[in-house]
C-alpha atoms as a PDB file:
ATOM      1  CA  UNK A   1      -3.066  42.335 -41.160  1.00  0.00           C
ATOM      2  CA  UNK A   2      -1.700  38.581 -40.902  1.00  0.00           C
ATOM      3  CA  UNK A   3      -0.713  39.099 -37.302  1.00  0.00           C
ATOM      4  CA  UNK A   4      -4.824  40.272 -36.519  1.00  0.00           C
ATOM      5  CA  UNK A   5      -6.215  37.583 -38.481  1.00  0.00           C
ATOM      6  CA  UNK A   6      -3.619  34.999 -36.741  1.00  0.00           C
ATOM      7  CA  UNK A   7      -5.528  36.416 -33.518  1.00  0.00           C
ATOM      8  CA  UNK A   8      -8.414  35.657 -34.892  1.00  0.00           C
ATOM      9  CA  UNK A   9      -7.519  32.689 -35.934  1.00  0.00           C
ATOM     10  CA  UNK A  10      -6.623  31.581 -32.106  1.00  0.00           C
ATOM     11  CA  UNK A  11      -9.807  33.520 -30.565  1.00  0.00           C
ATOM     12  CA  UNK A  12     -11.456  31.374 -32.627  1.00  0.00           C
ATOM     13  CA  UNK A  13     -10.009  27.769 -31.568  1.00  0.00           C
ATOM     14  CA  UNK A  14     -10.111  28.830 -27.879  1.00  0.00           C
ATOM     15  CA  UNK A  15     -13.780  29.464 -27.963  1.00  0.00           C
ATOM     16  CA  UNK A  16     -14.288  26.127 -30.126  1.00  0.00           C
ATOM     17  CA  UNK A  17     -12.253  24.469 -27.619  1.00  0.00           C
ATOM     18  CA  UNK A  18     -14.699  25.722 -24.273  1.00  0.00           C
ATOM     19  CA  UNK A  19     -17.486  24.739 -25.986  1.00  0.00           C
ATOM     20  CA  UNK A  20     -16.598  21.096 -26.833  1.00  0.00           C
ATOM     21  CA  UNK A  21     -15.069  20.962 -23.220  1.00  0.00           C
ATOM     22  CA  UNK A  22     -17.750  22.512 -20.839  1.00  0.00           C
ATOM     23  CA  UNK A  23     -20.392  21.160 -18.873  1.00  0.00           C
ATOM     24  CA  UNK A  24     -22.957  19.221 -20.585  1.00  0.00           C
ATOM     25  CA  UNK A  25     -25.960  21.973 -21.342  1.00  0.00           C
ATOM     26  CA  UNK A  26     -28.375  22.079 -18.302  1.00  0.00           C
ATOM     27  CA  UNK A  27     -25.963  20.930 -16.291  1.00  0.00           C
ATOM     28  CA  UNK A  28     -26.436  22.485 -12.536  1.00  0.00           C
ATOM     29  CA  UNK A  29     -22.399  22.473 -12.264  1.00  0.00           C
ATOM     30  CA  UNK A  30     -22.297  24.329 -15.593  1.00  0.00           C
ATOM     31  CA  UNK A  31     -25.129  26.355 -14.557  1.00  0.00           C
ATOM     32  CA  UNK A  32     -23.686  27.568 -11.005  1.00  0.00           C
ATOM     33  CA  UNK A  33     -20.271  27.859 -11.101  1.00  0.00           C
ATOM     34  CA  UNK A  34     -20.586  31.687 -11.079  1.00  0.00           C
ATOM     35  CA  UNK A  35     -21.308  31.062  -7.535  1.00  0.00           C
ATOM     36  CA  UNK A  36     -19.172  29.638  -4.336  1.00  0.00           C
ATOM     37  CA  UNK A  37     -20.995  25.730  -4.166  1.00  0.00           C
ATOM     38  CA  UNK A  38     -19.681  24.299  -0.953  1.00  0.00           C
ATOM     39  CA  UNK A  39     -18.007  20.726  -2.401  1.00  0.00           C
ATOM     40  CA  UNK A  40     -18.877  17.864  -0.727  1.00  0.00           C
ATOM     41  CA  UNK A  41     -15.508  16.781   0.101  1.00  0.00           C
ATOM     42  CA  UNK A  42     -16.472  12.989   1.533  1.00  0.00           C
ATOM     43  CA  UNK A  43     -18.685  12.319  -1.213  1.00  0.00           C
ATOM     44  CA  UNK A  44     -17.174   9.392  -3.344  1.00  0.00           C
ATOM     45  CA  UNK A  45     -18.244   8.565  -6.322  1.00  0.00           C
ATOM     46  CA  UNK A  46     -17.532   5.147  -6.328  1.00  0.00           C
ATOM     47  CA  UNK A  47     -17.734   3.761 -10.556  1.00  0.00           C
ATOM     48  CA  UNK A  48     -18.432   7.008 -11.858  1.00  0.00           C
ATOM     49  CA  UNK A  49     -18.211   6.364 -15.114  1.00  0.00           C
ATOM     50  CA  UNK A  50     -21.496   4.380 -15.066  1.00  0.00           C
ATOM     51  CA  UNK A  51     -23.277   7.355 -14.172  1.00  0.00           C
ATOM     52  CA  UNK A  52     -25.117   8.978 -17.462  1.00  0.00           C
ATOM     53  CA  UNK A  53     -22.942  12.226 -17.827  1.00  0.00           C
ATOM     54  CA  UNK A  54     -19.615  10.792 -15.682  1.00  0.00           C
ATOM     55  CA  UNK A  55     -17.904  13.390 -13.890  1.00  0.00           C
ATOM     56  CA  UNK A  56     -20.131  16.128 -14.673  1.00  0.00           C
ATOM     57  CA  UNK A  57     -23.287  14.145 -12.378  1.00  0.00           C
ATOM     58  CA  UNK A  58     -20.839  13.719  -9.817  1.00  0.00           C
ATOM     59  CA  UNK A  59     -19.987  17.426  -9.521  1.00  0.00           C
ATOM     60  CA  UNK A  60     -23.829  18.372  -9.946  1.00  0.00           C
ATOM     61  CA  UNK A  61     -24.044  16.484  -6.648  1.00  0.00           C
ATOM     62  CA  UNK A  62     -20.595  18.162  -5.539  1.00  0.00           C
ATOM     63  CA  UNK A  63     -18.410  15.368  -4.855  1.00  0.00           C
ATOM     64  CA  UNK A  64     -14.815  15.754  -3.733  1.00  0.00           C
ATOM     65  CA  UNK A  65     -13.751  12.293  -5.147  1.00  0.00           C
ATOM     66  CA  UNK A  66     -14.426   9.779  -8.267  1.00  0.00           C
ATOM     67  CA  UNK A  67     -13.578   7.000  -9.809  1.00  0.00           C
ATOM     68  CA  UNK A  68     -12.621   6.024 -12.795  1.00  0.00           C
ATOM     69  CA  UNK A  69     -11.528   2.462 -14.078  1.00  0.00           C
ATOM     70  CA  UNK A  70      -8.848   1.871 -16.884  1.00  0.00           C
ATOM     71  CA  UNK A  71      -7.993  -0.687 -18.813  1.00  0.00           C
ATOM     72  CA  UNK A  72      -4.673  -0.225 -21.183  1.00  0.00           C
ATOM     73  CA  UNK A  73      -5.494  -1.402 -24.626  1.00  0.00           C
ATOM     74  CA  UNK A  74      -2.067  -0.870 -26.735  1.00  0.00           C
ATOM     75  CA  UNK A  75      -1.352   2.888 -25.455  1.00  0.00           C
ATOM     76  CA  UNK A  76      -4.784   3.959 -24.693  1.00  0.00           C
ATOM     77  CA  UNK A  77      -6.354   3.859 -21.176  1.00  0.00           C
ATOM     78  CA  UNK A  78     -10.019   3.221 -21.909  1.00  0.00           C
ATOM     79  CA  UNK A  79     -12.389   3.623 -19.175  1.00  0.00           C
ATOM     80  CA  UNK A  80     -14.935   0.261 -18.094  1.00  0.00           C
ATOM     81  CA  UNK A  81     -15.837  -1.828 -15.612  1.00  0.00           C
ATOM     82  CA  UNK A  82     -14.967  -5.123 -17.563  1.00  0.00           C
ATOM     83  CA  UNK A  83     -12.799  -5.791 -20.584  1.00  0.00           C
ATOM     84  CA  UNK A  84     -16.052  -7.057 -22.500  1.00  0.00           C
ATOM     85  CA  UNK A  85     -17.447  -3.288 -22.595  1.00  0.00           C
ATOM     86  CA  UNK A  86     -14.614  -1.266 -23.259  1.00  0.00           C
ATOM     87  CA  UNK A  87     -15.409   1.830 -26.113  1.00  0.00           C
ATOM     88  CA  UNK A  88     -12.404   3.276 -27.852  1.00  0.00           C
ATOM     89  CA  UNK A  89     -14.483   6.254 -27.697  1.00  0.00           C
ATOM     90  CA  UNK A  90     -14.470   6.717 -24.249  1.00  0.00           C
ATOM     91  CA  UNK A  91     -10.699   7.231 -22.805  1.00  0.00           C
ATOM     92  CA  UNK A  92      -9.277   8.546 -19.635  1.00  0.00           C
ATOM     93  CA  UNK A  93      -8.748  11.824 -21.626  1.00  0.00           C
ATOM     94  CA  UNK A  94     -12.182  12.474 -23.190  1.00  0.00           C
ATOM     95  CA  UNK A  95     -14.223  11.296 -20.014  1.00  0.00           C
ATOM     96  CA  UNK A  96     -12.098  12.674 -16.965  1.00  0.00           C
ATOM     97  CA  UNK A  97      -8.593  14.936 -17.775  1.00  0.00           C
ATOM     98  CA  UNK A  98      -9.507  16.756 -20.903  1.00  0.00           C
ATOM     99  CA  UNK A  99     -12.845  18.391 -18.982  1.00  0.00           C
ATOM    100  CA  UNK A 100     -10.936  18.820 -16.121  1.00  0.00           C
ATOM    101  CA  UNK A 101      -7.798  20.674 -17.585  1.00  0.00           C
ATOM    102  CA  UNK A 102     -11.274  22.915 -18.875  1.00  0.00           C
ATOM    103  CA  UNK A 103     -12.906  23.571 -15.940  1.00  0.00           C
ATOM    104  CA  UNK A 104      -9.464  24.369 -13.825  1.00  0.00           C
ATOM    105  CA  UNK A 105      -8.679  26.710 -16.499  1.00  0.00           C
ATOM    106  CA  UNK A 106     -12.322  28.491 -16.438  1.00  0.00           C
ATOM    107  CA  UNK A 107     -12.316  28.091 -12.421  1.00  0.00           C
ATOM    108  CA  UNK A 108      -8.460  29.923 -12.142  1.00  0.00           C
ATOM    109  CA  UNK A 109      -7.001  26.916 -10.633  1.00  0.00           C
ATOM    110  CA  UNK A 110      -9.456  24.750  -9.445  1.00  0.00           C
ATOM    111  CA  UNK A 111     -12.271  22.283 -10.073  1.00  0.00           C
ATOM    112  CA  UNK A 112     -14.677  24.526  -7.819  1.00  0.00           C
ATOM    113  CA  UNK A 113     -14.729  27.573  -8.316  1.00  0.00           C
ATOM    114  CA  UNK A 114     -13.231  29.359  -5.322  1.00  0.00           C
ATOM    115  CA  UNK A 115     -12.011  26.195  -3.376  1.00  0.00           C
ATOM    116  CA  UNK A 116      -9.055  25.561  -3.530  1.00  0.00           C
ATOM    117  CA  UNK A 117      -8.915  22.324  -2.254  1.00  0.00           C
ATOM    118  CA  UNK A 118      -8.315  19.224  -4.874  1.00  0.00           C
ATOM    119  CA  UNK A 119     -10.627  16.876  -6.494  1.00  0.00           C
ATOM    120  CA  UNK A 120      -9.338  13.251  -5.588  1.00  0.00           C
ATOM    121  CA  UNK A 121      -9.454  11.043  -9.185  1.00  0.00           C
ATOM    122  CA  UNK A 122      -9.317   7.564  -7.864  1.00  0.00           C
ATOM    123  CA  UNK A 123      -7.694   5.413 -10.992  1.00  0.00           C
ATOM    124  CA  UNK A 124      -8.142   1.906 -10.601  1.00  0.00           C
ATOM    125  CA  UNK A 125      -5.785  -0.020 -12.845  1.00  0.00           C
ATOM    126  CA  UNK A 126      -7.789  -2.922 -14.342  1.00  0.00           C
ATOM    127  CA  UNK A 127      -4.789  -4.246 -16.490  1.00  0.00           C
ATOM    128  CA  UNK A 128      -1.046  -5.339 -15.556  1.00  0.00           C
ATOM    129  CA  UNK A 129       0.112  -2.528 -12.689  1.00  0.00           C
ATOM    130  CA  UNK A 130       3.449  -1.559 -13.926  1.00  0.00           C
ATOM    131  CA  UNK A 131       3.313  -1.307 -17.808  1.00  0.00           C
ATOM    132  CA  UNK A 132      -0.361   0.125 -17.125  1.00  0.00           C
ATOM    133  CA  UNK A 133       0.863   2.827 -14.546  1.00  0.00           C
ATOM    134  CA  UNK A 134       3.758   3.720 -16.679  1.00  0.00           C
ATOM    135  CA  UNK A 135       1.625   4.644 -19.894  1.00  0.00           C
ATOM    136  CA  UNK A 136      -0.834   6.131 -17.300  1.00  0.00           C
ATOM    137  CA  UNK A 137       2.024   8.419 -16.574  1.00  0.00           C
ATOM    138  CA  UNK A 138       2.837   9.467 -19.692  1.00  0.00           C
ATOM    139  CA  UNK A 139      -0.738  10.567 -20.431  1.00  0.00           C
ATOM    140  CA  UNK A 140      -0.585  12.854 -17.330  1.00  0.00           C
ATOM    141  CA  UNK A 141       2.580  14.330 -18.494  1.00  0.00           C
ATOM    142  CA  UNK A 142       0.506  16.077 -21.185  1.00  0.00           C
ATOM    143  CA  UNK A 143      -1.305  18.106 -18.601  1.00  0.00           C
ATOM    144  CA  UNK A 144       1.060  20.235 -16.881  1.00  0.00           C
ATOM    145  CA  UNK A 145       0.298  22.309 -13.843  1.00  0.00           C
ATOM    146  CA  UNK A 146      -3.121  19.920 -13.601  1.00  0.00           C
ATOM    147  CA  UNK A 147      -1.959  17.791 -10.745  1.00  0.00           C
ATOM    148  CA  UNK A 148      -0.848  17.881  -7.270  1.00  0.00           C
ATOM    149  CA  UNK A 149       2.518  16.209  -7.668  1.00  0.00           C
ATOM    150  CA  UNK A 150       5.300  14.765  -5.304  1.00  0.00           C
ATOM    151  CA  UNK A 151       8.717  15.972  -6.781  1.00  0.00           C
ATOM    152  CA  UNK A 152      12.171  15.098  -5.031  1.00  0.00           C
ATOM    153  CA  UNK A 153      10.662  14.979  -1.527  1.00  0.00           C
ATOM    154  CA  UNK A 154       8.179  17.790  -1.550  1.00  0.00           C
ATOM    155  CA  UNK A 155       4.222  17.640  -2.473  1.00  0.00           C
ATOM    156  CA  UNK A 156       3.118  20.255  -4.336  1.00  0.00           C
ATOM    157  CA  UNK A 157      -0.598  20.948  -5.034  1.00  0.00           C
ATOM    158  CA  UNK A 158      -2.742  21.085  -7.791  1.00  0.00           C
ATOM    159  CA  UNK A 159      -5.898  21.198  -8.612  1.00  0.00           C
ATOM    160  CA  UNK A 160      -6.552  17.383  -8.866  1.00  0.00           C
ATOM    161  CA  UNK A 161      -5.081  14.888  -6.911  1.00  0.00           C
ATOM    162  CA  UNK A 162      -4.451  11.048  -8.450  1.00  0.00           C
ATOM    163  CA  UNK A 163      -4.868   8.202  -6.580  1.00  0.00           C
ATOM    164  CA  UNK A 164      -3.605   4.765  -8.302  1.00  0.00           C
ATOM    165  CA  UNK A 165      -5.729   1.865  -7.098  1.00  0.00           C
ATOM    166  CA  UNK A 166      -6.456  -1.783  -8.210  1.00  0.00           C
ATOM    167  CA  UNK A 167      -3.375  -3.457  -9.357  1.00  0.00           C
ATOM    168  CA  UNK A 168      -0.774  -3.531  -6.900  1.00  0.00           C
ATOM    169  CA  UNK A 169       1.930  -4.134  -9.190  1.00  0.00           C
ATOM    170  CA  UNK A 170       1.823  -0.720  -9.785  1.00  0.00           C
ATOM    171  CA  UNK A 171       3.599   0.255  -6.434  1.00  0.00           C
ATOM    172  CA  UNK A 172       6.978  -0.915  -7.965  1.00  0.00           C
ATOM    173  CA  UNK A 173       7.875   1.793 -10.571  1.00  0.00           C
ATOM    174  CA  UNK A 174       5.947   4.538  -8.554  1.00  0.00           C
ATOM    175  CA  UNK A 175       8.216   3.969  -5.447  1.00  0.00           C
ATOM    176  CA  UNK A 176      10.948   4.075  -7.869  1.00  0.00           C
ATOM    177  CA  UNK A 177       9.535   7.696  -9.486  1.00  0.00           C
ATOM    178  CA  UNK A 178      11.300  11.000  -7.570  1.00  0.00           C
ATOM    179  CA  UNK A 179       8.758  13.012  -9.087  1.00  0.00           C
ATOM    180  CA  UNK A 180       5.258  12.069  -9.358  1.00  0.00           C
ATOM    181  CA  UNK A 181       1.792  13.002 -10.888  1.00  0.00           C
ATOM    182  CA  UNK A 182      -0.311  10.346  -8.796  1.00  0.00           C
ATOM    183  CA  UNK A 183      -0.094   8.595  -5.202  1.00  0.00           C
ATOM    184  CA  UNK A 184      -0.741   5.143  -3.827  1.00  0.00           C
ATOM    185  CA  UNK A 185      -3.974   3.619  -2.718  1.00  0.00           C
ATOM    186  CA  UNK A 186      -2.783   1.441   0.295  1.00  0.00           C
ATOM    187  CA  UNK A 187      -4.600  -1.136   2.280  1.00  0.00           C
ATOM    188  CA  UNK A 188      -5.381  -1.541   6.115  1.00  0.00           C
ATOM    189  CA  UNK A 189      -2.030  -3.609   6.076  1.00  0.00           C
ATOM    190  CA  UNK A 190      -0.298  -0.662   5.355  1.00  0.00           C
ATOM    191  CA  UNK A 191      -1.175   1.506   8.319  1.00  0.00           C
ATOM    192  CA  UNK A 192       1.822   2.397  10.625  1.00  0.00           C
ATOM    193  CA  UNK A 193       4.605   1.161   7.553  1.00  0.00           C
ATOM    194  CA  UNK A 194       7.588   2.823   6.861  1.00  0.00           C
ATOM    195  CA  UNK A 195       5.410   4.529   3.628  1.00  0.00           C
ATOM    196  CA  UNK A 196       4.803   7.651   4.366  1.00  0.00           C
ATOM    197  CA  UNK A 197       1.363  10.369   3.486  1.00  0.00           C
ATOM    198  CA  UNK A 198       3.949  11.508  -0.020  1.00  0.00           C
ATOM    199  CA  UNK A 199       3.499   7.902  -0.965  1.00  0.00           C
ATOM    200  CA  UNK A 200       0.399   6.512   0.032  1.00  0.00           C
ATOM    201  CA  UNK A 201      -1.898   8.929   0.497  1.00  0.00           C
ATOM    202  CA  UNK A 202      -4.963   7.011   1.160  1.00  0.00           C
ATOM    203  CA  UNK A 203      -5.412   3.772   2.988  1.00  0.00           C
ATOM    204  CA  UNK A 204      -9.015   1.848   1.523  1.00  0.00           C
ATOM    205  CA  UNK A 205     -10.280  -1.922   2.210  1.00  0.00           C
ATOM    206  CA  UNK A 206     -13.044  -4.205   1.688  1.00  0.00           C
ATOM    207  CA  UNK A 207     -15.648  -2.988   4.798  1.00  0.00           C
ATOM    208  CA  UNK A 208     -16.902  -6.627   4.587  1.00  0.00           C
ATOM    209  CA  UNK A 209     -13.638  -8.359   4.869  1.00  0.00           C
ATOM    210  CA  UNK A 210     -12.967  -6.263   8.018  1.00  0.00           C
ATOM    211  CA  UNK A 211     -16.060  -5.930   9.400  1.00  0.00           C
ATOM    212  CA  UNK A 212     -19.649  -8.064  10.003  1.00  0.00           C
ATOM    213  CA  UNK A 213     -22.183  -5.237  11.048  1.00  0.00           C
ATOM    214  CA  UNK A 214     -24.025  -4.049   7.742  1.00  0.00           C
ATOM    215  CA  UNK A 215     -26.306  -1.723   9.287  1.00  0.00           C
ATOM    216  CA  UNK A 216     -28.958  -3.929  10.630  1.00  0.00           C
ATOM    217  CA  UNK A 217     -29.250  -3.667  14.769  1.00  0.00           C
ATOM    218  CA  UNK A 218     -26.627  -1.823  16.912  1.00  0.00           C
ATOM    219  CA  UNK A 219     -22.678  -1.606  15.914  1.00  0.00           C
ATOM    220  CA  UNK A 220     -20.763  -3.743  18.000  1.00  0.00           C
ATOM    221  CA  UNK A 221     -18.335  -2.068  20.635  1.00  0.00           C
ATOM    222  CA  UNK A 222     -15.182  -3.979  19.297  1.00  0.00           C
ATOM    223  CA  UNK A 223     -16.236  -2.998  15.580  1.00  0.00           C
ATOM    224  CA  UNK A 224     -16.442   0.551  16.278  1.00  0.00           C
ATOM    225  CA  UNK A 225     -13.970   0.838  18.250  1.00  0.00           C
ATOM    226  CA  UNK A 226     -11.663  -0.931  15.668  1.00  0.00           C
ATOM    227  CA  UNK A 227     -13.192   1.868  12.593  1.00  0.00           C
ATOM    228  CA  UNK A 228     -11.771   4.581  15.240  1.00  0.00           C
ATOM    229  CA  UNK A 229      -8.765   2.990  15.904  1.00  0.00           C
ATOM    230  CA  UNK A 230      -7.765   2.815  12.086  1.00  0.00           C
ATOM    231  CA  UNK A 231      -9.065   6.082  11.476  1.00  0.00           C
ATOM    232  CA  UNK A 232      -7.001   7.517  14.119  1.00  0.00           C
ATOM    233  CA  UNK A 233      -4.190   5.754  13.045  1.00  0.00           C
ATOM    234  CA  UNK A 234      -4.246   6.894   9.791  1.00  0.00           C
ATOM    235  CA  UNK A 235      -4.879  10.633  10.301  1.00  0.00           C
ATOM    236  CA  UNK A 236      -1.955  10.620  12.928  1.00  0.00           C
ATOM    237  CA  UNK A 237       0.065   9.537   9.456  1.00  0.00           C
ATOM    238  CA  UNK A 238      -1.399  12.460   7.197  1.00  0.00           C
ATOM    239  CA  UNK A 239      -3.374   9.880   5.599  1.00  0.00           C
ATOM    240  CA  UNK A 240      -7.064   9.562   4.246  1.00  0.00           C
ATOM    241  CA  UNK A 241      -9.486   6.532   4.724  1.00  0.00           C
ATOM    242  CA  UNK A 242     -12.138   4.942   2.415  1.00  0.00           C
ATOM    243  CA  UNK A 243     -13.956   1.709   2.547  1.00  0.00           C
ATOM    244  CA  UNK A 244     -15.613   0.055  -0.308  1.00  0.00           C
ATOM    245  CA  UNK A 245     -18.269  -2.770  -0.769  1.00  0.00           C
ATOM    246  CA  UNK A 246     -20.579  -0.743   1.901  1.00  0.00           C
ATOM    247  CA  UNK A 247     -24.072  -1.308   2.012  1.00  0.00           C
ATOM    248  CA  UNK A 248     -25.348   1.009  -0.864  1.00  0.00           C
ATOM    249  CA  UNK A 249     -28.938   0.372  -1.383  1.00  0.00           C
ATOM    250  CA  UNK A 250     -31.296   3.128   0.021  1.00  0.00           C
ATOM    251  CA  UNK A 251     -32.900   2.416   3.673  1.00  0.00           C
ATOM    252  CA  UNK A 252     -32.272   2.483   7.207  1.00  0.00           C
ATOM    253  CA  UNK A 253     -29.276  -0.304   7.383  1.00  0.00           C
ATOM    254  CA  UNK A 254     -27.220   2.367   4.654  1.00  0.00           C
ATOM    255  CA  UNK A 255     -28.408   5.394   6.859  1.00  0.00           C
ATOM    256  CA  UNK A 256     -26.901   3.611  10.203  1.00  0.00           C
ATOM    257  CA  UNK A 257     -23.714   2.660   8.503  1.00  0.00           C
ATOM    258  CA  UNK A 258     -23.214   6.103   6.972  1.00  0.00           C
ATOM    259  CA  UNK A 259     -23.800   7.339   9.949  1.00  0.00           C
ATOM    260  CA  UNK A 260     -20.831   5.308  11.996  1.00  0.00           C
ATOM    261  CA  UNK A 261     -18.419   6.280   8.804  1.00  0.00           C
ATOM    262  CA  UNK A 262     -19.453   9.982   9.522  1.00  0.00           C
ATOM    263  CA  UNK A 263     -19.120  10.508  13.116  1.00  0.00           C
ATOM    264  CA  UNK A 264     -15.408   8.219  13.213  1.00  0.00           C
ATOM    265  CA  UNK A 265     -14.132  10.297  11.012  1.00  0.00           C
ATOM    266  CA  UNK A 266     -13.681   8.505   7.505  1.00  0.00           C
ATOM    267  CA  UNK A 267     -12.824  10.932   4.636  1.00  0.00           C
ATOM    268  CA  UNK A 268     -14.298   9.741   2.040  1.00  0.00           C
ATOM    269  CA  UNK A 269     -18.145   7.568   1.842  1.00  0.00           C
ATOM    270  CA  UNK A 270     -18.555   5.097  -0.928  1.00  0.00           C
ATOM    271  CA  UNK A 271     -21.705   5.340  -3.333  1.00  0.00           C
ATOM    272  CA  UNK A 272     -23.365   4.870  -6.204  1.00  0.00           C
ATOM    273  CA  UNK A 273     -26.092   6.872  -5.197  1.00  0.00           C
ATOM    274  CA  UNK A 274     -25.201  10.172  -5.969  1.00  0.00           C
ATOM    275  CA  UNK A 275     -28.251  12.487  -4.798  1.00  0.00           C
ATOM    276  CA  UNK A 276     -28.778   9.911  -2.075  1.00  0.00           C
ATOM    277  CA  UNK A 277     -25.024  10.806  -0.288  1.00  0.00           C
ATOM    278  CA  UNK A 278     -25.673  14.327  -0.997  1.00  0.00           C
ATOM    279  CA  UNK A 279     -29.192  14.502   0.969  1.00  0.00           C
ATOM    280  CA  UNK A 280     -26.720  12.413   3.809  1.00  0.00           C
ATOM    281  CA  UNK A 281     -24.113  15.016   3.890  1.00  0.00           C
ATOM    282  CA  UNK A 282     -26.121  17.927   3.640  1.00  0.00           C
ATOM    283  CA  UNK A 283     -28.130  17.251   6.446  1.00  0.00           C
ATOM    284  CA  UNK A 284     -25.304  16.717   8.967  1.00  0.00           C
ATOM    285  CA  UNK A 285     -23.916  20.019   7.822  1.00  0.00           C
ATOM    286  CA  UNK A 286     -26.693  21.671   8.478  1.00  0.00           C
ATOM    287  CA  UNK A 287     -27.376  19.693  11.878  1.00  0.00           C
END
C-alpha cells in the first residue's frame, strides 16, 4: 500500500511539474507541437527577454536562436538589459533552462519536436566575465544531458547549444575548461586564429563598425564582397556568423539588407521583430 501511494505521490509532482513548466496557454508552440513545425533555424531573437512571453514568442515564430542577458547578482544570474531593471523574479532558470529542460523532456530530446537539431541560447554576460561565467557554469551543471557539450576534445550534442557572449573576460577560464557546457562568441578578429569551431563556435560583430551600407541604394561591390569573404572564411572553419546592430525597423532598407545577409550565407539574422523575420524567411523558403 505505501509503495502505490509513494507512486502516487510522484504521478502527482510530475504532472504538477508539466503544468507549471509548459507553454504559456494559447500558445501556438504549445498548441502545435503534436506536429513536425519546420524551425526557423536563422531566425535570431536578438533581446528576447523583452518580448512579452520570452522564449515561448520566439518559438511561436520558430526561431533557432535567442538571447538572453545576465547579470550575476551574489549567485543568481538574473536576466535584463540594464542593472537598473533587474527582477529577482526573473532568473536564467525560470525564464530560459527550467522550460527548456520541459519541453526537451516532452519533445524526446529536443526543443522541436522531431528536429533534432539544437536551439542556440546566446548568453551575454553583462557582469565581470570570469566570476560571472564560472557561476554560469555551475547553474548548467544542474541540467544534465540538456546541453551540447565539448568534453576532452570531442563535441557532443544536445539539445541546446550555449553560446557565451558580452564580456570577454570570460574566454580565460573557458579555454582553461576540458569539458564544457557552453562555447565562445568570437569576433571578426578571430577568423582564421589558432581557436578552433570546439571553442568558438560563432564569430558575431557590430554590422556598423564593419560596414556603411544600411539598406538604402545598391550594396557596394567591396562591401559585399567583404560579407562573402568572412562568411566563407568562417564556414571553411566549422563556424557560424551573426551580425548585430542591423537595421531593424520595418521597410524596404531592412528588406534589402536581409536580403544580402540571406543570399551570402549568414547563419543567423538579428531582430527584434519576431513575426516580421518570420514573414522574411518564410517567403524565401517557399521561393
Amino acid at each position: 500500500m505505501a509503495l502505490i501511494t509513494r507512486r502516487r505521490a510522484l504521478t502527482a509532482f510530475g504532472a504538477t511539474l508539466a503544468v507549471v513548466l509548459a507553454p504559456p496557454a494559447g500558445s501556438a508552440f504549445a498548441a502545435e507541437q503534436g506536429y513536425r513545425r519546420r524551425p526557423l533555424w536563422r531566425a535570431h531573437a536578438h533581446n528576447d527577454y523583452e518580448h512579452p512571453r520570452p522564449l515561448f514568442d520566439a518559438l511561436d515564430h520558430r526561431f533557432g536562436s535567442v538571447e538572453a542577458d545576465i547579470f550575476l547578482v551574489g549567485d543568481q544570474l538574473l536576466i535584463g538589459h540594464d542593472a537598473t531593471e533587474l527582477d529577482p523574479s526573473r532568473t536564467l532558470e525560470s525564464l530560459y533552462l527550467d522550460p527548456l529542460s520541459a519541453l526537451v523532456k516532452a519533445n524526446h530530446g529536443s526543443v522541436y519536436r522531431g528536429w533534432r537539431k539544437p536551439l542556440q541560447l546566446l548568453i551575454d554576460i553583462k557582469t565581470e566575465g570570469s566570476s560571472t561565467y564560472l557561476e554560469l557554469d555551475r547553474h548548467l551543471q544542474r541540467y544534465k544531458h540538456l546541453f551540447t557539450t565539448y568534453a576532452h576534445g570531442r563535441v557532443h550534442q544536445g539539445a541546446v547549444t550555449n553560446v557565451i557572449s558580452g564580456d570577454r573576460a570570460a574566454r580565460i577560464p573557458m579555454e582553461a575548461q576540458t569539458v564544457r557546457r557552453a562555447f565562445y562568441d568570437g569576433r571578426l578578429a578571430d577568423l582564421g586564429t589558432s581557436a578552433p569551431a570546439s571553442f568558438i563556435s560563432l564569430i558575431s560583430d557590430n554590422w556598423q563598425t564593419n560596414f556603411t551600407w544600411l539598406g538604402d541604394g545598391a550594396f557596394p561591390d567591396a562591401e559585399r564582397q567583404k560579407l562573402r569573404d568572412i562568411v566563407r572564411q568562417a564556414h571553411a572553419a566549422g563556424q557560424t556568423v551573426r551580425f548585430w546592430n542591423t537595421p531593424d525597423l520595418a521597410g524596404p532598407a531592412r528588406d534589402a539588407l536581409w536580403e544580402e545577409l540571406f543570399a551570402a550565407g549568414v547563419d543567423f539574422l538579428n531582430t527584434d521583430d519576431l513575426a516580421g523575420l518570420e514573414a522574411f524567411l518564410d517567403a524565401h523558403r517557399t521561393a
